[in-house]
C-alpha atoms as a PDB file:
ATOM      1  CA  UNK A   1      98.265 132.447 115.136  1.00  0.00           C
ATOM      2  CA  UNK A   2     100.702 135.078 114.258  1.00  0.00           C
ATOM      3  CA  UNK A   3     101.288 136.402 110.892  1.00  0.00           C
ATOM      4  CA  UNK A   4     104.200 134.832 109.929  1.00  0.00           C
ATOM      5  CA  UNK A   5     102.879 130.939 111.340  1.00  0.00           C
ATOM      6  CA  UNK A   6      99.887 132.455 108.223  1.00  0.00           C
ATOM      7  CA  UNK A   7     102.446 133.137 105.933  1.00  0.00           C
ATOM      8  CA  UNK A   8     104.356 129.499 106.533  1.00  0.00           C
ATOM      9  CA  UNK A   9     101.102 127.708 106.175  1.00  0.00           C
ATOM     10  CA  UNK A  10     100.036 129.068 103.144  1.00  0.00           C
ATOM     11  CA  UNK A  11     103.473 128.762 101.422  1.00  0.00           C
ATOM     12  CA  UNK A  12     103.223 125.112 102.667  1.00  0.00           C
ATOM     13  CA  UNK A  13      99.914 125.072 101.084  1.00  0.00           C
ATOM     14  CA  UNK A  14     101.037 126.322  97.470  1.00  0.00           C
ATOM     15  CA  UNK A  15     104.087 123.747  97.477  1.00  0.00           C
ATOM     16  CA  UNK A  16     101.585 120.579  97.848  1.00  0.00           C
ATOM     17  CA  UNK A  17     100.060 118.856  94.786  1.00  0.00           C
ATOM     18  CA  UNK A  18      96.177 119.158  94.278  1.00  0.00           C
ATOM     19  CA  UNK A  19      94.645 115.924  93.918  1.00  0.00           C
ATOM     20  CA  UNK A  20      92.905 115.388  90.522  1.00  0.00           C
ATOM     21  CA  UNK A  21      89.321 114.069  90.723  1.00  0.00           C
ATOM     22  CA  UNK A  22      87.033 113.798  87.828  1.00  0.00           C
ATOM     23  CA  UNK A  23      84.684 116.355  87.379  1.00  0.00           C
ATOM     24  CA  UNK A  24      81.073 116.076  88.474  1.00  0.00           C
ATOM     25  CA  UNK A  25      79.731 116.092  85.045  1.00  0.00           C
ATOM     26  CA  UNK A  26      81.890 113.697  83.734  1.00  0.00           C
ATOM     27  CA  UNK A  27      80.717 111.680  86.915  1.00  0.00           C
ATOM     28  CA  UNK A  28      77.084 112.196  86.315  1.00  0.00           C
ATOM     29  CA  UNK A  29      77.641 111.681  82.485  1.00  0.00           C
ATOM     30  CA  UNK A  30      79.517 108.004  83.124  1.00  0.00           C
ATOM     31  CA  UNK A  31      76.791 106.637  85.567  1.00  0.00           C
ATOM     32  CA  UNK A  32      74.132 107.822  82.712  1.00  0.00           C
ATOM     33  CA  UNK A  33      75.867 105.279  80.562  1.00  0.00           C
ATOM     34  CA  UNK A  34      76.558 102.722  82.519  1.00  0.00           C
ATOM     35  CA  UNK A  35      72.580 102.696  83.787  1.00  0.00           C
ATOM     36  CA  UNK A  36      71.785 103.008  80.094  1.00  0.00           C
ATOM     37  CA  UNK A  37      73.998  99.780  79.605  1.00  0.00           C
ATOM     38  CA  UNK A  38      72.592  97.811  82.589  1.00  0.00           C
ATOM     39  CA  UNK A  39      69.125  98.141  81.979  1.00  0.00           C
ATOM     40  CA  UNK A  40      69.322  96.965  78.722  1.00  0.00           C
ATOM     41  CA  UNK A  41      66.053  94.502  78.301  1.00  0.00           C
ATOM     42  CA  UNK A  42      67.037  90.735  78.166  1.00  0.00           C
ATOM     43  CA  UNK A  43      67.416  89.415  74.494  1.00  0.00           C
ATOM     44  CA  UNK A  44      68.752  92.949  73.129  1.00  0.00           C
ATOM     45  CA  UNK A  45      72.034  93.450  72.292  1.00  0.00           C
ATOM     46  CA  UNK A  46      73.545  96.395  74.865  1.00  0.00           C
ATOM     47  CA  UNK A  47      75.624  97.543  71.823  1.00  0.00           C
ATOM     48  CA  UNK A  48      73.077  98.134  69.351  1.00  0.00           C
ATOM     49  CA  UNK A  49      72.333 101.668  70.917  1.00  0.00           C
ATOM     50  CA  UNK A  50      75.932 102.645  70.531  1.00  0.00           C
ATOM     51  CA  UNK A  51      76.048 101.258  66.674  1.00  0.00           C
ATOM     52  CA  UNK A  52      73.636 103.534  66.076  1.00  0.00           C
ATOM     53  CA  UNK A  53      75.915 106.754  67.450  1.00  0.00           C
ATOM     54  CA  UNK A  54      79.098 106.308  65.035  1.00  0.00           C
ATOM     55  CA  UNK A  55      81.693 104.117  64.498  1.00  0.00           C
ATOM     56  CA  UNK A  56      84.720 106.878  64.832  1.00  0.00           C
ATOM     57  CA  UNK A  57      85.311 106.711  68.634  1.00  0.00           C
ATOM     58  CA  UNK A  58      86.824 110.772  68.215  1.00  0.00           C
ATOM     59  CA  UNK A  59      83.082 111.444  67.376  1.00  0.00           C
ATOM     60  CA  UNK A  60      81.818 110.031  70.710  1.00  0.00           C
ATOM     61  CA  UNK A  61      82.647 111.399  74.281  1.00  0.00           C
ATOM     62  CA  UNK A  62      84.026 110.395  77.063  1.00  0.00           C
ATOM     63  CA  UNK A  63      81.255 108.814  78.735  1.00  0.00           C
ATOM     64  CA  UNK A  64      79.825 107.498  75.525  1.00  0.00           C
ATOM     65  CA  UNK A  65      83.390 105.351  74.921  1.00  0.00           C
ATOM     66  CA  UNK A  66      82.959 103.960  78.110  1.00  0.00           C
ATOM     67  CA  UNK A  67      79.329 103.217  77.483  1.00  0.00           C
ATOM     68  CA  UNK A  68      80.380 101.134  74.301  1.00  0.00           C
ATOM     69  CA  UNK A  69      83.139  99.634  76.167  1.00  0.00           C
ATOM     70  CA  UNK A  70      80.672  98.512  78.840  1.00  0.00           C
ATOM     71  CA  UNK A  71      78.228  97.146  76.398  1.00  0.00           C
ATOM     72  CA  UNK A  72      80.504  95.183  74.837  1.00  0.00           C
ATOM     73  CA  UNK A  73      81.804  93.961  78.463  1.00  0.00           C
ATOM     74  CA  UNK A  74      78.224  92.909  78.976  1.00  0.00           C
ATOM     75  CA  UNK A  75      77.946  91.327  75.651  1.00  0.00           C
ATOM     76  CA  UNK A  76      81.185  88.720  76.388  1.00  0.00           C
ATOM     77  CA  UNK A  77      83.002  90.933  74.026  1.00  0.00           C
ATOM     78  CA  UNK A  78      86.032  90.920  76.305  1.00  0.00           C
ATOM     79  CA  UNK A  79      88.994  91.341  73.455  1.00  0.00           C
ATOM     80  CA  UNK A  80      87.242  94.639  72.508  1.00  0.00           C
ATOM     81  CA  UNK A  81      85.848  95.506  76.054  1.00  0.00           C
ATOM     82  CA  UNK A  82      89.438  95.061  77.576  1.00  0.00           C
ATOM     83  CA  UNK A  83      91.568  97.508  75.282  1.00  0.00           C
ATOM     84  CA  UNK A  84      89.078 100.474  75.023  1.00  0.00           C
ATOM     85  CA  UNK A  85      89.626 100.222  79.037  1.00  0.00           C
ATOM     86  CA  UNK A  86      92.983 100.076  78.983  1.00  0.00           C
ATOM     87  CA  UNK A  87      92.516 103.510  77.095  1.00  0.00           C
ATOM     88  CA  UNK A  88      90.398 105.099  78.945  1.00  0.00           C
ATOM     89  CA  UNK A  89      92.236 104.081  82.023  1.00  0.00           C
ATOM     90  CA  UNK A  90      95.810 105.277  81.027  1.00  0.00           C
ATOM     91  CA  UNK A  91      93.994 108.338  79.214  1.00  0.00           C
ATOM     92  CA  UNK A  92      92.330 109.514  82.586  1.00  0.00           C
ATOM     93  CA  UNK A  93      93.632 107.620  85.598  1.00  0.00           C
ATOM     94  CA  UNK A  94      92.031 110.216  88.015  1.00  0.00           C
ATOM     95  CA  UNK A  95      88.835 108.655  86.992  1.00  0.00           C
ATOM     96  CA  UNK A  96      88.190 106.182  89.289  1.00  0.00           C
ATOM     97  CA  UNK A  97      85.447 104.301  86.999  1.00  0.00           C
ATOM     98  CA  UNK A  98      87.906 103.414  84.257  1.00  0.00           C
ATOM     99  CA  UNK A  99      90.050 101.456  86.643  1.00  0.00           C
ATOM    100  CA  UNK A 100      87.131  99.267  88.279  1.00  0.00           C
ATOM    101  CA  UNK A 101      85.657  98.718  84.557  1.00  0.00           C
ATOM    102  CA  UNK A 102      88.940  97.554  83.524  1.00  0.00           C
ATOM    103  CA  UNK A 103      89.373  95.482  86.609  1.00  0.00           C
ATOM    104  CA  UNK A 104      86.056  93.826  86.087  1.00  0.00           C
ATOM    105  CA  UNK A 105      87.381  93.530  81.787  1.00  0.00           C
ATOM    106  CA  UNK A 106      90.090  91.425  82.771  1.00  0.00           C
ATOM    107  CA  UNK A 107      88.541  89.532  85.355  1.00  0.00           C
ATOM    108  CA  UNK A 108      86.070  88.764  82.419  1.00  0.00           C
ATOM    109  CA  UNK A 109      88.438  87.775  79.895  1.00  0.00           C
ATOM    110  CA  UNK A 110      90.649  85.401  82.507  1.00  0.00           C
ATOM    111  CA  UNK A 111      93.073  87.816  83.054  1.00  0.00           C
ATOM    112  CA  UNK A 112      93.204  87.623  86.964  1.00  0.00           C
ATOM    113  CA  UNK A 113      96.803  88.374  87.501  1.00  0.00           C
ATOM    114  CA  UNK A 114      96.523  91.493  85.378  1.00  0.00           C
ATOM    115  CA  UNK A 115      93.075  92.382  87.056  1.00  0.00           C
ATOM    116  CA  UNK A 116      94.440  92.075  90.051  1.00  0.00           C
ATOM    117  CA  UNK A 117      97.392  94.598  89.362  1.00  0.00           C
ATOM    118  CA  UNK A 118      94.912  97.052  87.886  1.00  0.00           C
ATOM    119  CA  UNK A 119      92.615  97.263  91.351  1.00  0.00           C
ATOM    120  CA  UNK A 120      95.758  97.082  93.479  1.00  0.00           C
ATOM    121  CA  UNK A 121      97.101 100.485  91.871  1.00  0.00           C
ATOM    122  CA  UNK A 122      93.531 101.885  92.021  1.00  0.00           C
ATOM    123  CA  UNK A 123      93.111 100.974  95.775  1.00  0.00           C
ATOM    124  CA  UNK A 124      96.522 103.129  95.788  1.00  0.00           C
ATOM    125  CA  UNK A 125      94.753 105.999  94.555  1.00  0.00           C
ATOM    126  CA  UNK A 126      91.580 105.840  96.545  1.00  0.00           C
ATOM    127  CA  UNK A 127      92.234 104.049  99.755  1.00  0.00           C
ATOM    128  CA  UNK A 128      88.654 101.840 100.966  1.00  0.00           C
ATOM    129  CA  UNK A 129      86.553 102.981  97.902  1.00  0.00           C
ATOM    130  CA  UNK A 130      83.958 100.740  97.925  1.00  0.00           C
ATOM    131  CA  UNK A 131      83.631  99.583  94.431  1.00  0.00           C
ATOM    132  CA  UNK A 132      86.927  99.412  93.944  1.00  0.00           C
ATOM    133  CA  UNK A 133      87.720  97.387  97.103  1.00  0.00           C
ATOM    134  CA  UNK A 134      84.694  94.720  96.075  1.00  0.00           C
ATOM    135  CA  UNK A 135      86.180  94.355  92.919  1.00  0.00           C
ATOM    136  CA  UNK A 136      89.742  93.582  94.364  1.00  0.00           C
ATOM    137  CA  UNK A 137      88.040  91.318  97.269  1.00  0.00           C
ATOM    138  CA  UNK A 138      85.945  89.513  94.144  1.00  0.00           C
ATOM    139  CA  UNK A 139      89.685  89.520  92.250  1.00  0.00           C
ATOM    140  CA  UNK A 140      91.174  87.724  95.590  1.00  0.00           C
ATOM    141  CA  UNK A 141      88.235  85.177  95.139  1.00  0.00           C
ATOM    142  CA  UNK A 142      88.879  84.589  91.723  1.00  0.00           C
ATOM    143  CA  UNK A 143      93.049  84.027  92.456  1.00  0.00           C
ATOM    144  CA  UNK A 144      92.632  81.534  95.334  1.00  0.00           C
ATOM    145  CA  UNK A 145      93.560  83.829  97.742  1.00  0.00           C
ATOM    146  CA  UNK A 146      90.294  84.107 100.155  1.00  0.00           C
ATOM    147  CA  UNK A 147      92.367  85.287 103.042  1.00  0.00           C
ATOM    148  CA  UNK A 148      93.279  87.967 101.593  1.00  0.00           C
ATOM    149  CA  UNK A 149      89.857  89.001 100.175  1.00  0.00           C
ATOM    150  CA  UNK A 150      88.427  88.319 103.888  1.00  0.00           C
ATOM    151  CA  UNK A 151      91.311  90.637 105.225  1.00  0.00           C
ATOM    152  CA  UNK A 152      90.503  93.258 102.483  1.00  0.00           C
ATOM    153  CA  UNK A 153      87.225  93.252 102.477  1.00  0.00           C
ATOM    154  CA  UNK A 154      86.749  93.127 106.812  1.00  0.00           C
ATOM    155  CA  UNK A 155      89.023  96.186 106.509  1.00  0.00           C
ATOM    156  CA  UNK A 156      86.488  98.033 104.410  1.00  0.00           C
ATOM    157  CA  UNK A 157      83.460  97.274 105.950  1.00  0.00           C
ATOM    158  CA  UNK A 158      84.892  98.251 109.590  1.00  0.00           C
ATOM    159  CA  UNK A 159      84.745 101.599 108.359  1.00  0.00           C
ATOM    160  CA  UNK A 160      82.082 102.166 105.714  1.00  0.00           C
ATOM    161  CA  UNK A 161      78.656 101.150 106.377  1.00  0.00           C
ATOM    162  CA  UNK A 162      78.085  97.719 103.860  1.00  0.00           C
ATOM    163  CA  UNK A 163      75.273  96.491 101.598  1.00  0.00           C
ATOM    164  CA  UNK A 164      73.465  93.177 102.249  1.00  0.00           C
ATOM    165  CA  UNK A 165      75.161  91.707  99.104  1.00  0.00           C
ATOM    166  CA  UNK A 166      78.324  93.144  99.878  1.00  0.00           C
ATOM    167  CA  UNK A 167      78.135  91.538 103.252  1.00  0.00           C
ATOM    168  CA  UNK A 168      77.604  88.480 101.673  1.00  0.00           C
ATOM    169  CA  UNK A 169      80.782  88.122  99.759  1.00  0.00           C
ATOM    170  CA  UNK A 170      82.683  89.068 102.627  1.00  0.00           C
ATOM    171  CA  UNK A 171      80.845  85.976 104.434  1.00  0.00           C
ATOM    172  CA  UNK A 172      81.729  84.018 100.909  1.00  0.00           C
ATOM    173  CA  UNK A 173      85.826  85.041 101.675  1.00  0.00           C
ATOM    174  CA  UNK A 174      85.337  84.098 105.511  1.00  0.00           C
ATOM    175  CA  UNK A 175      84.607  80.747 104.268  1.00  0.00           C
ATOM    176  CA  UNK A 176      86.402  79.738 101.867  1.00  0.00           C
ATOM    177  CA  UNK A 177      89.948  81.079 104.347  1.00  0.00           C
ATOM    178  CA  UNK A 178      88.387  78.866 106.476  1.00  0.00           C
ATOM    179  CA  UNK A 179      87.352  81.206 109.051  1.00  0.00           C
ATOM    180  CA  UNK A 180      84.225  79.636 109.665  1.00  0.00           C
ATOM    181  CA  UNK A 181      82.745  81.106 112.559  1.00  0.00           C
ATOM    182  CA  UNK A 182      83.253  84.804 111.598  1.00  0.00           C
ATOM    183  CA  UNK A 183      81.622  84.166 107.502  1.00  0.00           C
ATOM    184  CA  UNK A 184      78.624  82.697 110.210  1.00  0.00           C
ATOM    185  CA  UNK A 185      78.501  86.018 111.630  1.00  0.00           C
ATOM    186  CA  UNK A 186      78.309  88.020 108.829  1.00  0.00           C
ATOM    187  CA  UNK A 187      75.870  85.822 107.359  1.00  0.00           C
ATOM    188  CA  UNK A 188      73.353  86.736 110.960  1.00  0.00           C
ATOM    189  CA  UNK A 189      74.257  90.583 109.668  1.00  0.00           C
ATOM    190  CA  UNK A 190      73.025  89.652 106.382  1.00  0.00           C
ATOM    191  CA  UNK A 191      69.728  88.257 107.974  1.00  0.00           C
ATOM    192  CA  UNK A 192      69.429  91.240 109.906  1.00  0.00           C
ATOM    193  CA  UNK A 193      69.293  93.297 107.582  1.00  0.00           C
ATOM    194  CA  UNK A 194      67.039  91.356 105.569  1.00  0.00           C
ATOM    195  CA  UNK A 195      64.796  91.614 108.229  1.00  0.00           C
ATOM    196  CA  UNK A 196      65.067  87.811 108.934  1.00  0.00           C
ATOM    197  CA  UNK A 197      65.880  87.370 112.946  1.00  0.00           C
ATOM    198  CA  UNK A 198      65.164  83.845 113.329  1.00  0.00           C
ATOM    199  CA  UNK A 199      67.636  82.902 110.718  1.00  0.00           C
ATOM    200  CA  UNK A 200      70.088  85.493 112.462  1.00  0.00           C
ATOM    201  CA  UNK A 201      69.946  83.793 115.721  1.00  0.00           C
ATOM    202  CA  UNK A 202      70.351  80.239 114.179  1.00  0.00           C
ATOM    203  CA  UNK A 203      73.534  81.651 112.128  1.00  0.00           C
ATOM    204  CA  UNK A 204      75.320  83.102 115.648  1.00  0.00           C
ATOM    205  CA  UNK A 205      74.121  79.816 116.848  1.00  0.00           C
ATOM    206  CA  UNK A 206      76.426  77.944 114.830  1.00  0.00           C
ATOM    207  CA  UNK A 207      78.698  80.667 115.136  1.00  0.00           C
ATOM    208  CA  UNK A 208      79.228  79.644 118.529  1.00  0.00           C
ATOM    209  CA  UNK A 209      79.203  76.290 118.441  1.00  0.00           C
ATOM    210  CA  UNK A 210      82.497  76.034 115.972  1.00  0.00           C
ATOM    211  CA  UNK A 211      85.730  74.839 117.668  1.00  0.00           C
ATOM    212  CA  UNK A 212      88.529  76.594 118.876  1.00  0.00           C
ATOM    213  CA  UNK A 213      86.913  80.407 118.978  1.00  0.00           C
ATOM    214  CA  UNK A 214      89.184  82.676 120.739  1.00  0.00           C
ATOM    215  CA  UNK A 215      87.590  84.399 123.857  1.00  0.00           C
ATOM    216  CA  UNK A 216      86.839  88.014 121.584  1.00  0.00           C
ATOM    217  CA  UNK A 217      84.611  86.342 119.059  1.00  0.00           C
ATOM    218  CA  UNK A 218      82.915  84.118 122.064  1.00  0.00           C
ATOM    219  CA  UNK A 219      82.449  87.027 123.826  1.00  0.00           C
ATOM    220  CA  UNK A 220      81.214  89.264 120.099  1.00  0.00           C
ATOM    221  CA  UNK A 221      78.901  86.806 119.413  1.00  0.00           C
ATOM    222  CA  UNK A 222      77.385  86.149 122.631  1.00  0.00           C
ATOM    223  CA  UNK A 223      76.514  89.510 122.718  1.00  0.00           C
ATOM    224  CA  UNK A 224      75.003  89.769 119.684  1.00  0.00           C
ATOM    225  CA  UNK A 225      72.948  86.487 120.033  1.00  0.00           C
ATOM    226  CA  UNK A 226      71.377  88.039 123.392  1.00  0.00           C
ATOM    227  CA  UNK A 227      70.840  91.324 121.728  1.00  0.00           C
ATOM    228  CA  UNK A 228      68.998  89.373 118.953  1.00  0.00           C
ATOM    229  CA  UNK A 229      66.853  86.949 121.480  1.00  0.00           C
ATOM    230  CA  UNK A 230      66.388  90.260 123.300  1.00  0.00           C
ATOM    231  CA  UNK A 231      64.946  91.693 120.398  1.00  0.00           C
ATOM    232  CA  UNK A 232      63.035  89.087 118.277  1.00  0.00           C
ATOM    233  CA  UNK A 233      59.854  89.464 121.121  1.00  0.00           C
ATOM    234  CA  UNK A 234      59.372  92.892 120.015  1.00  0.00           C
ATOM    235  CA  UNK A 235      59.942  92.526 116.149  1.00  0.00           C
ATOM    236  CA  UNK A 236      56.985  89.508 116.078  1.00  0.00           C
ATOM    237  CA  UNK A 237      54.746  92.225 117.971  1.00  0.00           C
ATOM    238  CA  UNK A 238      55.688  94.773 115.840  1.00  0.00           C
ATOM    239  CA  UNK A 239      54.872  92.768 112.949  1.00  0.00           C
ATOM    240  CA  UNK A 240      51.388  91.389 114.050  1.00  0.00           C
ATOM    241  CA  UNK A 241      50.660  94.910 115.141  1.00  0.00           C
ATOM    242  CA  UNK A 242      51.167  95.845 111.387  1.00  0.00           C
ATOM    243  CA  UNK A 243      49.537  92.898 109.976  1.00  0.00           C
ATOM    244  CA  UNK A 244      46.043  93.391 108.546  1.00  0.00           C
ATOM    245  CA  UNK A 245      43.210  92.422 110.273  1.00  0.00           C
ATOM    246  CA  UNK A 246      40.736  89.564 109.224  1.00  0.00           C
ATOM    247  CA  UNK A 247      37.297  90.125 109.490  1.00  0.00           C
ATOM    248  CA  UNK A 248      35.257  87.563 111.883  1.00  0.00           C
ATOM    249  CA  UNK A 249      33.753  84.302 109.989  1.00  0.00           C
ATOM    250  CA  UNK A 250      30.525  85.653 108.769  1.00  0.00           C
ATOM    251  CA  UNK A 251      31.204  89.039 109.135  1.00  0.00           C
END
């Protein structure tokens, strides 16, 4: 490249708009909380540990707002848990946390069409983040709009690798838009990876058997099926291979 194609670039470079993320302490400090909250032992009160701190929310960081918000989230205190979000959502929108805990306030308190709006304009800011896109999917649910959440959620999970819960709910939106045989496929993934082949095979089983497929998902699920079959021979002898052995009667 020639000096002045350098020169170009970098002015380029200078003219864009860095993208604000939250810093990795504040990160690491916000997932300390929100473990602290979710671990809570049943029968205690998640918001007794932040009584304790101090009532004057000044006094308590970031992370610890958030914390107190979340506890009282988990507590069913939505009409506190849903405007200490809003604040720390309009506060700090870079933080990506705020909007999905506010998302999951409103959802909470009944506010779906608000909830909805709050995940849609984080999805904006971080395209296919996973815990934002579950929460919109779960949001979708929640609406009545299942095709949607299937469309959403199918999106995400074609390009980042999912959970076994998280390809559950997709199955969950599948279904209820009434595209049958595809929520039975996901469901075989979710036996797969549960380590459950039989009850793979039987799912792409019934996969196949629903009405009207077009010739891709005959053809996607036929392949899988014979992968499976293919497959289940060697998983039993792997299995009895690592089973213990039993000692002879008498022995």
């Amino acid at each position: 490249m020639t000096s002045a194609r350098i020169a170009e670039a970098r002015g380029r470079a200078n003219q864009m708009g860095a993208t604000v993320v939250a810093p990795d302490g504040l990160s690491y400090a916000i997932t300390k909380e929100r473990v602290r909250v979710l671990t809570t032992p049943p029968g205690v009160d998640p918001r007794t540990y932040y009584h304790s701190l101090t009532t004057n929310e000044p006094d308590l960081s970031l992370a610890e707002v958030y914390g107190r918000a979340l506890a009282q989230l988990m507590a069913g205190d939505t009409a506190a848990a849903v405007p200490a979000f809003t604040r720390l959502r309009d506060q700090h929108p870079e933080v990506l946390q705020f909007h999905a805990a506010l998302g999951q306030a409103q959802l909470s308190a009944g506010q779906t069409k608000a909830a909805l709006e709050t995940l849609e304009q984080a999805r904006e800011l971080a395209p296919r983040n996973v815990p934002i896109t579950v929460r919109y999917g779960e949001a979708l649910l929640q609406a009545g709009r299942p095709k949607r959440a299937h469309e959403v959620l199918l999106d995400l999970f074609n390009n980042v690798p999912p959970s076994q819960e998280q390809i559950r709910l997709t199955a969950i939106a599948a279904n209820a838009a009434g595209d049958v045989a595809d929520a039975y496929s996901y469901m075989a993934e979710y036996h797969i990876m549960g380590g459950d082949l039989p009850l793979a095979i039987n799912q792409l089983e019934f996969a196949l058997s629903v009405p009207n497929l077009t010739d891709v998902q005959r053809a996607k699920f036929a392949a899988r099926l014979k992968e499976l079959r293919e497959a289940l021979p060697k998983e039993r002898a792997r299995m009895e291979r690592g089973a213990p052995q039993r000692a002879p009667p008498g022995g």
